[in-house]
N, C-alpha and C. Protein backbone atom coordinates (compact mmCIF):
# COMPACT_ATOMS: atom_id res chain seq x y z
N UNK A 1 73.94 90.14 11.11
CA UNK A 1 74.55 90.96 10.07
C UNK A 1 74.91 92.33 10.61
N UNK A 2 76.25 92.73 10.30
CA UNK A 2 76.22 94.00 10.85
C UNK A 2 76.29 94.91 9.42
N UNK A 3 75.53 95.91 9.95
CA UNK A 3 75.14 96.92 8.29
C UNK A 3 75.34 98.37 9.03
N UNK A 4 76.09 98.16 9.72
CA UNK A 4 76.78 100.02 10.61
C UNK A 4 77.53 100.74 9.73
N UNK A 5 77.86 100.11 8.62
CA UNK A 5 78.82 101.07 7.42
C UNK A 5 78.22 100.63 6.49
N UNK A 6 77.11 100.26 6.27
CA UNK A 6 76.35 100.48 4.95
C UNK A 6 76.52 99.01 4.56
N UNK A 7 77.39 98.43 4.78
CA UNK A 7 77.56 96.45 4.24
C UNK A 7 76.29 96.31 4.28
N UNK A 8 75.93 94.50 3.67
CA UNK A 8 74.91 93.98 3.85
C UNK A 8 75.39 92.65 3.17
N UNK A 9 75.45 91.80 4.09
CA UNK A 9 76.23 90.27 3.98
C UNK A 9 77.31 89.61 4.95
N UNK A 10 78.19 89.13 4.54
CA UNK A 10 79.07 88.46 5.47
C UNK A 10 79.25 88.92 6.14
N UNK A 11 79.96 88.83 7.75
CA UNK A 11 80.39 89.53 8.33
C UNK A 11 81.93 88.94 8.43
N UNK A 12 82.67 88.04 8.24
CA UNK A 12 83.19 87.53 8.05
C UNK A 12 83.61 86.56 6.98
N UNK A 13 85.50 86.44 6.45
CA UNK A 13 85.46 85.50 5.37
C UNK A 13 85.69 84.25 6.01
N UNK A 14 85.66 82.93 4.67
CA UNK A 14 85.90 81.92 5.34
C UNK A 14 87.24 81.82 5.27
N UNK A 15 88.30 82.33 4.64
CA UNK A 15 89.26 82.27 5.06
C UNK A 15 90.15 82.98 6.26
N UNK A 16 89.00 83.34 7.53
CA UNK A 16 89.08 84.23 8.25
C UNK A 16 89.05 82.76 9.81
N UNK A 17 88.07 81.43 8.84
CA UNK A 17 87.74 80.74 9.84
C UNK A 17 89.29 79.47 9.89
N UNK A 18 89.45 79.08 11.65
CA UNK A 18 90.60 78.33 11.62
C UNK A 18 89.74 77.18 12.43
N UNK A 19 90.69 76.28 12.64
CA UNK A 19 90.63 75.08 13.01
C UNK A 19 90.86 74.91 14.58
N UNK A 20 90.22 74.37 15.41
CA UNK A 20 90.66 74.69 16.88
C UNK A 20 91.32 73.75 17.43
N UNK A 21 92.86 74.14 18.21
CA UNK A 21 93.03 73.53 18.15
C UNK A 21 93.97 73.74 19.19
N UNK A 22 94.56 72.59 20.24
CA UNK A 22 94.95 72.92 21.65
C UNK A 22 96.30 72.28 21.68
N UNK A 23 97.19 73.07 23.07
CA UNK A 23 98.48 72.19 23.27
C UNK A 23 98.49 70.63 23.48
N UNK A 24 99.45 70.28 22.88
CA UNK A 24 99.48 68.47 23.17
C UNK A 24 99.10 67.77 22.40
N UNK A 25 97.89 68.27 21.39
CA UNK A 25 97.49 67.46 20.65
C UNK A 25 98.32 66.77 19.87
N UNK A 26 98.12 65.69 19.00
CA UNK A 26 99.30 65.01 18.44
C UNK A 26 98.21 65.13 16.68
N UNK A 27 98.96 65.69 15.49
CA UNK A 27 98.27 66.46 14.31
C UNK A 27 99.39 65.62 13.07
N UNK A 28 98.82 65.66 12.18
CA UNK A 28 99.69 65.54 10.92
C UNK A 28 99.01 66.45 10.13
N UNK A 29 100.12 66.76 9.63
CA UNK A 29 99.94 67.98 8.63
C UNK A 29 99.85 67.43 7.06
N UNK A 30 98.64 68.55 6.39
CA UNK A 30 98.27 67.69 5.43
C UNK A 30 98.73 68.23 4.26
N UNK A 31 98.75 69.48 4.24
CA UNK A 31 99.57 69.96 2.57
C UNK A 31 100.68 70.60 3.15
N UNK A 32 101.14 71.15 2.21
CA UNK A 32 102.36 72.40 2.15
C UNK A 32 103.97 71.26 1.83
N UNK A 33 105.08 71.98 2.53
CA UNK A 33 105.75 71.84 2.35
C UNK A 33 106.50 70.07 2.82
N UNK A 34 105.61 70.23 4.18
CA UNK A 34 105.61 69.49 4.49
C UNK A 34 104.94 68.28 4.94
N UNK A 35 104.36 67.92 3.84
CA UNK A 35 102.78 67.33 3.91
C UNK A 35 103.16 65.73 4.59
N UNK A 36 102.44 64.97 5.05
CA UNK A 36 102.27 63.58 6.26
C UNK A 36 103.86 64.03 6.99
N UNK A 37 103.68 65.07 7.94
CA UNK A 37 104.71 65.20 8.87
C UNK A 37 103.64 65.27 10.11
N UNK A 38 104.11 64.51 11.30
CA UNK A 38 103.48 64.59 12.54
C UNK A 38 103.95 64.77 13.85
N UNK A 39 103.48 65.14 14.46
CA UNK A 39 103.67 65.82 15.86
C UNK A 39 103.28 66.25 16.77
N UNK A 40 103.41 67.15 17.76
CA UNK A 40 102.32 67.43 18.89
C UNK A 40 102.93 68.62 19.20
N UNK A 41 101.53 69.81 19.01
CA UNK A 41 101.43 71.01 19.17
C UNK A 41 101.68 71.40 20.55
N UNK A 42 103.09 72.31 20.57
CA UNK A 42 103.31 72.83 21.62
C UNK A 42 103.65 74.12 21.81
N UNK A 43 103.14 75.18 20.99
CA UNK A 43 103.01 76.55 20.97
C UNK A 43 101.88 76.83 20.08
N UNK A 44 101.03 77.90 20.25
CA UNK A 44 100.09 78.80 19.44
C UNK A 44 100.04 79.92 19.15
N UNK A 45 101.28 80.87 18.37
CA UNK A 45 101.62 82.00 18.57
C UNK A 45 101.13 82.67 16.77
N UNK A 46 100.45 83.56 17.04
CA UNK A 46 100.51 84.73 15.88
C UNK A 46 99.84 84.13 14.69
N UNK A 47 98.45 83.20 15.21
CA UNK A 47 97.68 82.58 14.15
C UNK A 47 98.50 81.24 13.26
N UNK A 48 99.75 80.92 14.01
CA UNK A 48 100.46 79.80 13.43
C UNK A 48 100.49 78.76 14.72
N UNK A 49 100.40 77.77 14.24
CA UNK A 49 100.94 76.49 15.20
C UNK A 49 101.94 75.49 15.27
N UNK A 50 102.74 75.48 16.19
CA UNK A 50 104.39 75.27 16.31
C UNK A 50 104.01 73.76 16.51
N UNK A 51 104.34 72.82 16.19
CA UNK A 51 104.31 71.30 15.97
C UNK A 51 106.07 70.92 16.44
N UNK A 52 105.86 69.96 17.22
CA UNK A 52 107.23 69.22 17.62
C UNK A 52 106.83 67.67 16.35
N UNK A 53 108.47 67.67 16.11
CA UNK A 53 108.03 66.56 15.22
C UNK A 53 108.06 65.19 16.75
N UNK A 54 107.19 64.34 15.94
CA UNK A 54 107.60 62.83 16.48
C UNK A 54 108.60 61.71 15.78
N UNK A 55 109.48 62.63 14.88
CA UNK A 55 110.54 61.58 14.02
C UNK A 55 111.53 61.63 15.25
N UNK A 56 112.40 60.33 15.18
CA UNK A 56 113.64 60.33 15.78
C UNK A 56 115.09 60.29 15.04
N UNK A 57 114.60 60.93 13.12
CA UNK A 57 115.67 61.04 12.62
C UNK A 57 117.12 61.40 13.53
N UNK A 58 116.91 62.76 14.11
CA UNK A 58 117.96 63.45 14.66
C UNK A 58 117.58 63.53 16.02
N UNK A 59 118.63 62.29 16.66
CA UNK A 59 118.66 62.56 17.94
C UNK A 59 119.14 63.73 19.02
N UNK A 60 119.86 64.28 18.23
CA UNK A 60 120.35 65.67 18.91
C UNK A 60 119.77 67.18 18.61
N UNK A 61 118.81 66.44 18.06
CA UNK A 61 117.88 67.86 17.87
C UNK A 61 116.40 67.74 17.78
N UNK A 62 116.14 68.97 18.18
CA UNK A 62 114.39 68.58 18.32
C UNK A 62 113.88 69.34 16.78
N UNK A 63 112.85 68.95 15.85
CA UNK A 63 112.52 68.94 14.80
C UNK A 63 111.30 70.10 14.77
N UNK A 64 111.46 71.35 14.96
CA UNK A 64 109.98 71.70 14.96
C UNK A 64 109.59 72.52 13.56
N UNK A 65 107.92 72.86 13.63
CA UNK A 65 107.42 73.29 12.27
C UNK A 65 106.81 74.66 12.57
N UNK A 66 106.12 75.16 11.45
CA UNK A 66 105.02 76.52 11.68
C UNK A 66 104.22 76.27 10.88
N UNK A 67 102.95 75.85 11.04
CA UNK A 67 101.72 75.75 10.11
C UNK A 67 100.82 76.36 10.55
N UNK A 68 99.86 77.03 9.02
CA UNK A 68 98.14 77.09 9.81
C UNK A 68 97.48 76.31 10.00
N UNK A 69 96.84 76.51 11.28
CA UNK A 69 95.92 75.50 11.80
C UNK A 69 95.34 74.52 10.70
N UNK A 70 94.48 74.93 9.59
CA UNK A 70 93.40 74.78 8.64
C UNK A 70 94.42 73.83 8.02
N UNK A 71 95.21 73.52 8.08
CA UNK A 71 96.75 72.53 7.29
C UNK A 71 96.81 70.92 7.80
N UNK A 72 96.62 71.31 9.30
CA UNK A 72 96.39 70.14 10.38
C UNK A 72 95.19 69.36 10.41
N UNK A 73 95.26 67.53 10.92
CA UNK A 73 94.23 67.07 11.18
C UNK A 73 94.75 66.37 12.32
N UNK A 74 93.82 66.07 13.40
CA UNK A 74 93.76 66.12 14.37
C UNK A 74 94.17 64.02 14.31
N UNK A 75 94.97 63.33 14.75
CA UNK A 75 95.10 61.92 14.37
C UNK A 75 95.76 61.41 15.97
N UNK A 76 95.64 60.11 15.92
CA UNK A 76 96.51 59.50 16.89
C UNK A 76 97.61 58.82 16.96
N UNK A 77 98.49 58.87 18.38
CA UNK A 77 100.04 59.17 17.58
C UNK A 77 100.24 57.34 17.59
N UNK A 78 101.38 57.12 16.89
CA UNK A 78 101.94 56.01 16.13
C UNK A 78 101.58 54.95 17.45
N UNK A 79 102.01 55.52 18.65
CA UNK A 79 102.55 54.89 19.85
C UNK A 79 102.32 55.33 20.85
N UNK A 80 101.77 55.32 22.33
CA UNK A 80 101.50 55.85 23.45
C UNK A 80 102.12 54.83 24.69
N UNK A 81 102.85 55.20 25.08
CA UNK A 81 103.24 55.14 26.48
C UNK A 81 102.22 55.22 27.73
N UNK A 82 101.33 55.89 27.84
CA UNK A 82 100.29 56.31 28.31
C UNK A 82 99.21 55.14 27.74
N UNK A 83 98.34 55.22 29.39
CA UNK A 83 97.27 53.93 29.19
C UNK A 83 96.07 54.52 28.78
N UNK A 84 95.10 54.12 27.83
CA UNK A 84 93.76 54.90 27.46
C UNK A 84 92.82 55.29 28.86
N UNK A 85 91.94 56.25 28.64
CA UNK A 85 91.25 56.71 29.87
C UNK A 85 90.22 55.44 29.65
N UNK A 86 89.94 54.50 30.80
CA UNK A 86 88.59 53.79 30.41
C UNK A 86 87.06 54.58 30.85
N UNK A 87 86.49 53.72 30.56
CA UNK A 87 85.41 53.94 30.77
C UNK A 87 84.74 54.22 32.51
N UNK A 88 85.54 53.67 33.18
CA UNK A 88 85.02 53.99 34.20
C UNK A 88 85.39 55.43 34.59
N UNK A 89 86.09 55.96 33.97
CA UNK A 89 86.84 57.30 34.02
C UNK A 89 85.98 58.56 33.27
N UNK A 90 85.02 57.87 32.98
CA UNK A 90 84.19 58.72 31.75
C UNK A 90 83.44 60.09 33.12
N UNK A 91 83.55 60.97 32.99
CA UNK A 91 83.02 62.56 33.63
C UNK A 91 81.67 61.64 33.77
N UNK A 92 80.66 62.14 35.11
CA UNK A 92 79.91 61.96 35.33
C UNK A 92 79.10 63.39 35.63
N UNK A 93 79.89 64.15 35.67
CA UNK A 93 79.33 66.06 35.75
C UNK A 93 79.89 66.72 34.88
N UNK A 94 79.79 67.49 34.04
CA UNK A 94 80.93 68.30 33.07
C UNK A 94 80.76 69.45 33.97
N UNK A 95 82.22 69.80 33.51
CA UNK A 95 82.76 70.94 34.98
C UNK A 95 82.73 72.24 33.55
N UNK A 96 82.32 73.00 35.17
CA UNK A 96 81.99 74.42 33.94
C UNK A 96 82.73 75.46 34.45
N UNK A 97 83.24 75.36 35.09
CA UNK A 97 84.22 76.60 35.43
C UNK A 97 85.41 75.84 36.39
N UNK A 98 86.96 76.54 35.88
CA UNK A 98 87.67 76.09 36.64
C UNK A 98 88.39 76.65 37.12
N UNK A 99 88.42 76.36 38.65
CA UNK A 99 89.35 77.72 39.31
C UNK A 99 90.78 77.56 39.71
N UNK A 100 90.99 76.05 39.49
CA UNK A 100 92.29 76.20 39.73
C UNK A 100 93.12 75.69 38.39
N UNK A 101 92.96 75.93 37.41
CA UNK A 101 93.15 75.58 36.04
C UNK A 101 94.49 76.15 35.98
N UNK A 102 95.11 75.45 35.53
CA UNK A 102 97.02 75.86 35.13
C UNK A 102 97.52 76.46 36.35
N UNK A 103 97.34 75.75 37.73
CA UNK A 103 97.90 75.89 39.15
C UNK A 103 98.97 74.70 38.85
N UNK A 104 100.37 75.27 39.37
CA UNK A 104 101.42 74.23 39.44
C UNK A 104 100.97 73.38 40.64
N UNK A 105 101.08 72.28 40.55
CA UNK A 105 101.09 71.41 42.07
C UNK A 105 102.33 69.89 41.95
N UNK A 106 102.31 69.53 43.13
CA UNK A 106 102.95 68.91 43.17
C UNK A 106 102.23 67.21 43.52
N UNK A 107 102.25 66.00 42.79
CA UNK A 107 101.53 64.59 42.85
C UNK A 107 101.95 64.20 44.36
N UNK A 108 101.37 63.43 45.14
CA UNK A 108 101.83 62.97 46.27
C UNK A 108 101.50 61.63 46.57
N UNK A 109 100.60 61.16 45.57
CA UNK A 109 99.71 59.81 45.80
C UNK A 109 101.17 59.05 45.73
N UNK A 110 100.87 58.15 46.87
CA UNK A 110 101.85 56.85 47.53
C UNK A 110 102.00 55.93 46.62
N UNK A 111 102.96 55.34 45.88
CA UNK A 111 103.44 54.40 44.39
C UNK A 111 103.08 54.55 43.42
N UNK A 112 102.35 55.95 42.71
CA UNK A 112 102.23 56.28 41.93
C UNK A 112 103.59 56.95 41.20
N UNK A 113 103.60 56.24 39.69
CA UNK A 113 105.03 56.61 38.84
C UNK A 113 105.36 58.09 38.87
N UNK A 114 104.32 58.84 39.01
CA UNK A 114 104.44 60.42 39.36
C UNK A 114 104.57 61.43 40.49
N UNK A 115 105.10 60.01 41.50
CA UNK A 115 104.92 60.64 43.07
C UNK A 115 105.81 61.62 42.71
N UNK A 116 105.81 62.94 43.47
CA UNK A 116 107.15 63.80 43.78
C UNK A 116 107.28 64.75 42.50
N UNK A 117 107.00 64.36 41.72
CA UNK A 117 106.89 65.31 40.28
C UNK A 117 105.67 66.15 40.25
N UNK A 118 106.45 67.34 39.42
CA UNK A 118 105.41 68.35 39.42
C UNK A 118 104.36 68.94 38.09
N UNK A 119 103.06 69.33 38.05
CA UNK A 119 102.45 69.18 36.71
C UNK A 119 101.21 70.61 37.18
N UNK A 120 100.64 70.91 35.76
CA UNK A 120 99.47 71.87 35.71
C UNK A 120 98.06 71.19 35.56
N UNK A 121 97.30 71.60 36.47
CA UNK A 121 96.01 71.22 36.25
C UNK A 121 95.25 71.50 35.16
N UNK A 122 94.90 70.52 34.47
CA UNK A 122 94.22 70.68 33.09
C UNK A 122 92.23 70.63 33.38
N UNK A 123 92.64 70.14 34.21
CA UNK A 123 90.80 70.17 34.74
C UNK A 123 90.28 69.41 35.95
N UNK A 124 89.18 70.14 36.29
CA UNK A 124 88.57 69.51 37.63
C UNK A 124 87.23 68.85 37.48
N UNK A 125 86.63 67.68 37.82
CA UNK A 125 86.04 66.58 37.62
C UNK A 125 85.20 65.92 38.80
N UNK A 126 84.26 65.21 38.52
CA UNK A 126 83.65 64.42 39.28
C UNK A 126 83.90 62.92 38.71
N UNK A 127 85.05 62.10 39.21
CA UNK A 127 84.77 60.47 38.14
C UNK A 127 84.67 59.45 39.54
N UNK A 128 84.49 58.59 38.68
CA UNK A 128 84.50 57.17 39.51
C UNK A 128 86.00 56.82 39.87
N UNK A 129 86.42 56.67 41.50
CA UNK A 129 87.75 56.61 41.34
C UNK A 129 87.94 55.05 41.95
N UNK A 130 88.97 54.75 42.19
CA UNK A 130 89.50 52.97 42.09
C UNK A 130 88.18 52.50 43.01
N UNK A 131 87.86 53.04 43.96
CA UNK A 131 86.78 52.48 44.60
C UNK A 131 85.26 52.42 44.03
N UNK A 132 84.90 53.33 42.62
CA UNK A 132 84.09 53.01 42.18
C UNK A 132 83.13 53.42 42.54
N UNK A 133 83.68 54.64 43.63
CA UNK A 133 82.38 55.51 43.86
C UNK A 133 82.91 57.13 43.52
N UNK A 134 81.80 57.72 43.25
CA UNK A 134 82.19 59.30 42.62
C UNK A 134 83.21 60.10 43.50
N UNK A 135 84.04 60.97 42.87
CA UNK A 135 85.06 61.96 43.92
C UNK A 135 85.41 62.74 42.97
N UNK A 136 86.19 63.67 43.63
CA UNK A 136 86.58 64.78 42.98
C UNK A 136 87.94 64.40 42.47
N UNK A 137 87.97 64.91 40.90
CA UNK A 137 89.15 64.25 40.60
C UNK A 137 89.83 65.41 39.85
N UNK A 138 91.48 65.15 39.57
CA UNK A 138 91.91 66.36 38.76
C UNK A 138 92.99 65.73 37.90
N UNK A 139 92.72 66.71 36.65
CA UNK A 139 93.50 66.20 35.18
C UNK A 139 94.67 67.07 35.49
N UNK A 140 95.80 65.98 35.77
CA UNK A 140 97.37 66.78 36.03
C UNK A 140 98.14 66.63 34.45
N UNK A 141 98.77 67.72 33.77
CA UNK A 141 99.60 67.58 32.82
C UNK A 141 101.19 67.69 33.54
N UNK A 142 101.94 66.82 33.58
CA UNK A 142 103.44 67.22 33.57
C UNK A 142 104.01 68.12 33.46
N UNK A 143 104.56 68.83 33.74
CA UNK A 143 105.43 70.47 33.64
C UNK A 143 106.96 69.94 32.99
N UNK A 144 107.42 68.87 33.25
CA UNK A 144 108.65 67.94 32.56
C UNK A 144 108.25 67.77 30.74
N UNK A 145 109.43 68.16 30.25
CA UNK A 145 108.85 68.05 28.77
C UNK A 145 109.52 66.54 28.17
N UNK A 146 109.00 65.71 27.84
CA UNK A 146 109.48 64.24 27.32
C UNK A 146 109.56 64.12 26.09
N UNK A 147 109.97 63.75 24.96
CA UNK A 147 110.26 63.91 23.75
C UNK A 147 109.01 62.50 23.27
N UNK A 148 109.25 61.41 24.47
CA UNK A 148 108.84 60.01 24.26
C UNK A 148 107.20 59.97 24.56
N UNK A 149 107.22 60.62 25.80
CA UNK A 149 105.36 61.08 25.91
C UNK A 149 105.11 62.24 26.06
N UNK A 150 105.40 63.26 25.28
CA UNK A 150 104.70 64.74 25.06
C UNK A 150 103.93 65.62 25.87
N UNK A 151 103.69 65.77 26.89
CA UNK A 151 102.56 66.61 27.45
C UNK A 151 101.46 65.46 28.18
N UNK A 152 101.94 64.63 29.05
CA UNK A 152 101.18 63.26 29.40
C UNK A 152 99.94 64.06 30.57
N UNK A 153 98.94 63.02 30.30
CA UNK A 153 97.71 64.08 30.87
C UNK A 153 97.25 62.29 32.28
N UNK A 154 97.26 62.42 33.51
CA UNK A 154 96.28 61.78 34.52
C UNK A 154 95.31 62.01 34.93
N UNK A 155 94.24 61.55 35.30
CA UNK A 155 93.61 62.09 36.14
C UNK A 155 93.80 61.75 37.74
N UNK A 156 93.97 62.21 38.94
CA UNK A 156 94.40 61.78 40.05
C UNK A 156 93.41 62.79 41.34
N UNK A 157 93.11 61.79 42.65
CA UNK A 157 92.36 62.24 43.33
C UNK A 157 92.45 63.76 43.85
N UNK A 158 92.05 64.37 44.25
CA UNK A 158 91.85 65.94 44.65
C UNK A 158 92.86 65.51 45.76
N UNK A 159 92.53 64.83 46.55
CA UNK A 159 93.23 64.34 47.77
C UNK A 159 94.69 63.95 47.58
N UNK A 160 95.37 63.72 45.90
CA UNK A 160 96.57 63.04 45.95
C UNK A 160 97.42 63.87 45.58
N UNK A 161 97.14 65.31 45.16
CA UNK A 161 98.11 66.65 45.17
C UNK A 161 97.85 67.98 45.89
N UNK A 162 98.82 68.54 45.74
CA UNK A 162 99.03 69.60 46.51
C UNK A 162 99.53 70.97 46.12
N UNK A 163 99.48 72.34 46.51
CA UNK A 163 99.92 73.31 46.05
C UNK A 163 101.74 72.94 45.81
N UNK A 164 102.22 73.33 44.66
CA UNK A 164 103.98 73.34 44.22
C UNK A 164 104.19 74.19 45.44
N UNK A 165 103.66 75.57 45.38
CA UNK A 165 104.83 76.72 46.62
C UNK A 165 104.21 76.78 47.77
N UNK A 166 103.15 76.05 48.60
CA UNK A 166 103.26 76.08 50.02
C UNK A 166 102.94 74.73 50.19
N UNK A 167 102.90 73.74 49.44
CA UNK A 167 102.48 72.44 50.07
C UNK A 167 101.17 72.20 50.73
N UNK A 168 100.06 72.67 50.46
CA UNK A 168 98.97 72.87 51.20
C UNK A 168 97.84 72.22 50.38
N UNK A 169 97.24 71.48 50.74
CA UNK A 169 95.71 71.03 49.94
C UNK A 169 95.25 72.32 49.18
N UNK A 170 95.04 72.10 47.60
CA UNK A 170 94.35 72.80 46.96
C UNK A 170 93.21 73.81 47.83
N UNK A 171 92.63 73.31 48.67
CA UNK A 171 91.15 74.19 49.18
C UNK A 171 92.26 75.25 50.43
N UNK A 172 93.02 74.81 50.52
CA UNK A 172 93.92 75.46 51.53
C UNK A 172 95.08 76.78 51.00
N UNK A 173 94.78 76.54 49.77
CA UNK A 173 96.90 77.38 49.53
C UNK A 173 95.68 78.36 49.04
């Protein structure tokens, strides 16, 4: 409680409290104007959250909204392109600090659909990788914006990308 100006009670209202809530997610919005409209949050500006729709009414235009958070529920989208993370993929360390977090890099792993394309690191990891023994792994988001898969998230070996502006192993640039 803070009582430095004489108060004594809340320190906060509840209409002070919001909903948390991150880029990419895919949300339908539950009242207002535009109530069961859905989409995936791709701005967080000025206590509002910018929603891309997922309709394909209008192909020549992209559909976006402004809601408060507290409006949104957090749902899964109609359709994914993208394969679920399994279980063998499940974190075996939760990573507590990340240092190379939103570093552009570039994918390099050999026949992977993402060779040569470039994405931001969303997180760094310890998982089980195809061999089924622990490694260091990293959650790449796409820097390419897709209308069809939104903000697509991998996880891929430490070993299978590289710095975007000198080309150098992460421990190196």
């Amino acid at each position: 409680m803070d009582t430095s100006n004489g108060w004594i009670g809340l320190v906060s209202s509840v209409k002070d409290e919001r909903l948390e809530v991150e880029l990419g997610q895919y949300m339908e919005i539950m009242e207002g104007l535009v109530n069961r409209w859905a989409g995936w949050i791709n701005a967080i500006e000025d206590g509002l959250v910018h929603v891309v729709s997922d309709q394909t009414r209008m192909k020549d235009k992209v559909e976006m909204c402004e809601v408060h958070p507290n409006l949104l529920m957090v749902t899964t989208p109609p359709s994914s392109q993208l394969p679920a993370l399994t279980k063998d993929q499940v974190s075996i360390h939760p990573t507590k600090k990340i240092s190379w977090k939103r570093a552009l890099v570039t994918i390099i792993q050999p026949h992977h659909h993402w060779h040569s394309r470039t994405g931001y690191i969303e997180d760094v990891n310890i998982l089980k990788n195809s061999h089924g023994r622990p490694g260091l792994c990293v959650l790449v988001c796409l820097a390419a914006y897709d209308l069809n898969t939104p903000f697509p998230l991998t996880w891929l070996d430490y070993l299978n990308i590289v710095d975007e502006e000198s080309h150098l192993p992460l421990n190196e640039a």
